[in-house]
Protein backbone atom coordinates (compact mmCIF):
# COMPACT_ATOMS: atom_id res chain seq x y z
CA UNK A 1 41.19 -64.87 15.08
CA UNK A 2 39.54 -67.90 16.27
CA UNK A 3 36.93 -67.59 13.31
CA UNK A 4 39.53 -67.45 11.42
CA UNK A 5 40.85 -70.63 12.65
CA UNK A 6 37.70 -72.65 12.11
CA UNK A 7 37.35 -72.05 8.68
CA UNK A 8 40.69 -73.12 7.48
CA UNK A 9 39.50 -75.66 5.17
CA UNK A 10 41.60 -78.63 5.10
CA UNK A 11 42.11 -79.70 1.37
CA UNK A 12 43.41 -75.74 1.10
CA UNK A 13 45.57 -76.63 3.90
CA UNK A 14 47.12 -79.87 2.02
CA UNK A 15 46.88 -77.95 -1.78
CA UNK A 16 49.14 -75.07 -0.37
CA UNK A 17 51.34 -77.74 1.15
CA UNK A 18 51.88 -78.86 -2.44
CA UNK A 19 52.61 -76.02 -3.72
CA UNK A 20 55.29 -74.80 -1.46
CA UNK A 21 56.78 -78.41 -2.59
CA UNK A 22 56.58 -80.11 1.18
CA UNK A 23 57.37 -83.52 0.75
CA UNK A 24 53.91 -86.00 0.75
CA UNK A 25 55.06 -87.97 3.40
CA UNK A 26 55.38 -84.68 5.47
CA UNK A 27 51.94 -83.12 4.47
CA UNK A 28 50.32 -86.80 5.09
CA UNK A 29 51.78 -86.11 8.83
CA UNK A 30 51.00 -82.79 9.14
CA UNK A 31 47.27 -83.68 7.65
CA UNK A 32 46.70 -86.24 10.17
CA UNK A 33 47.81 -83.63 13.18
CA UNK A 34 45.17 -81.35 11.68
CA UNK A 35 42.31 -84.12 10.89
CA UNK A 36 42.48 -86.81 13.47
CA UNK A 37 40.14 -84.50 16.05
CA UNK A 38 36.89 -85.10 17.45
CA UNK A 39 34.48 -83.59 20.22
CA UNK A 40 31.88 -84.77 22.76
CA UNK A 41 28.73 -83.34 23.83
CA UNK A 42 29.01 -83.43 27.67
CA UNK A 43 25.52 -83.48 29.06
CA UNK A 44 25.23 -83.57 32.77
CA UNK A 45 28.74 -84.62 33.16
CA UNK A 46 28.51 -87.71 30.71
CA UNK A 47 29.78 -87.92 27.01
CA UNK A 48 27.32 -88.05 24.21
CA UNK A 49 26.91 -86.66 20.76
CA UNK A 50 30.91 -87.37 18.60
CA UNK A 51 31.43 -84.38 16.58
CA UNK A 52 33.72 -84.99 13.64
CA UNK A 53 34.70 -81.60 12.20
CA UNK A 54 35.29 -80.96 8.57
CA UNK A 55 37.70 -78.19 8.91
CA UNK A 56 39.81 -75.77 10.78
CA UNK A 57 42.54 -75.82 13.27
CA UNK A 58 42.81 -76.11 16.52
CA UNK A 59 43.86 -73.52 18.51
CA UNK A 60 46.14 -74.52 21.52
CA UNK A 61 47.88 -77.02 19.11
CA UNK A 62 51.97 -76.14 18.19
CA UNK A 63 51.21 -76.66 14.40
CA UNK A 64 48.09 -74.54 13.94
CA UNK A 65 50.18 -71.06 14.34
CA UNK A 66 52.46 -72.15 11.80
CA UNK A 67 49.66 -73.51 9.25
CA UNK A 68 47.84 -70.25 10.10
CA UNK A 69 50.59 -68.00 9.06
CA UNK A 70 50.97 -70.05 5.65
CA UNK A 71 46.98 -69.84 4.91
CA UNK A 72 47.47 -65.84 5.48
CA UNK A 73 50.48 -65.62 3.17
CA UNK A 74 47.94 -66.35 0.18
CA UNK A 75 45.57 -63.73 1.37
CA UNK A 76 48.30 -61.37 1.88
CA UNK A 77 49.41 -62.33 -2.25
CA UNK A 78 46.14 -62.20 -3.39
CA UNK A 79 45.63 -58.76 -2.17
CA UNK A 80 48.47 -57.55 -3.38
CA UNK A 81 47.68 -58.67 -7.05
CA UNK A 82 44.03 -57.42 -6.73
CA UNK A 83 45.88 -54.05 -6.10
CA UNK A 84 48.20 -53.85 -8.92
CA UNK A 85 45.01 -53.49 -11.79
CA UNK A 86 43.22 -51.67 -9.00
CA UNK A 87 40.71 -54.46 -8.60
CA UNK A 88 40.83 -53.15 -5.10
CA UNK A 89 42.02 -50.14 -3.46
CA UNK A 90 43.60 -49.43 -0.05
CA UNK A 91 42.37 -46.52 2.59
C-alpha cells in the first residue's frame, strides 16, 4: 500500500474532488493538506538537499486514508465496467 500511496497524483486527487461536487473552497483546503509537504536530505545529522514532491499522500496524515479510499472507488468502477463487455475477466 505505500506504493500505492506515492503515486496518487494530485490533479486526479482535485479532478475526482470535482466530480463528487465538493465545494472549491473545500478541495482548495484539502489540496493544500495534500501539497504543502517537503523533505530534507539529512547528511551526518545536518539538513541539506529540499525535496518538493509532485505527488502522493502521506501516510501517517488523517486525510490520506480518506483520499485513498476515494482514489480506489474509481479503480473499483472502472473494473467493474471493463467486466461488463468482458474487456477483462475475473479468476
Amino acid at each position: 500500500m505505500s506504493k500505492a500511496y506515492d503515486r496518487v497524483e494530485w490533479n486526479f486527487v482535485k479532478e475526482l474532488l470535482r466530480k463528487m461536487e465538493f465545494c472549491e473552497k473545500l478541495i482548495s483546503w484539502i489540496m493544500w493538506c495534500i501539497t504543502l509537504v517537503q523533505y530534507r536530505d539529512l547528511i551526518n545529522r545536518q539538513p541539506k538537499r529540499l525535496i518538493i514532491p509532485e505527488r502522493g499522500l502521506r501516510q501517517g496524515d488523517p486525510l490520506s486514508p480518506y483520499l485513498f479510499i476515494l482514489c480506489t472507488e474509481v479503480l473499483t468502477t472502472n473494473i467493474r465496467k471493463a467486466e461488463q463487455p468482458k474487456l477483462i475477466t475475473g479468476i
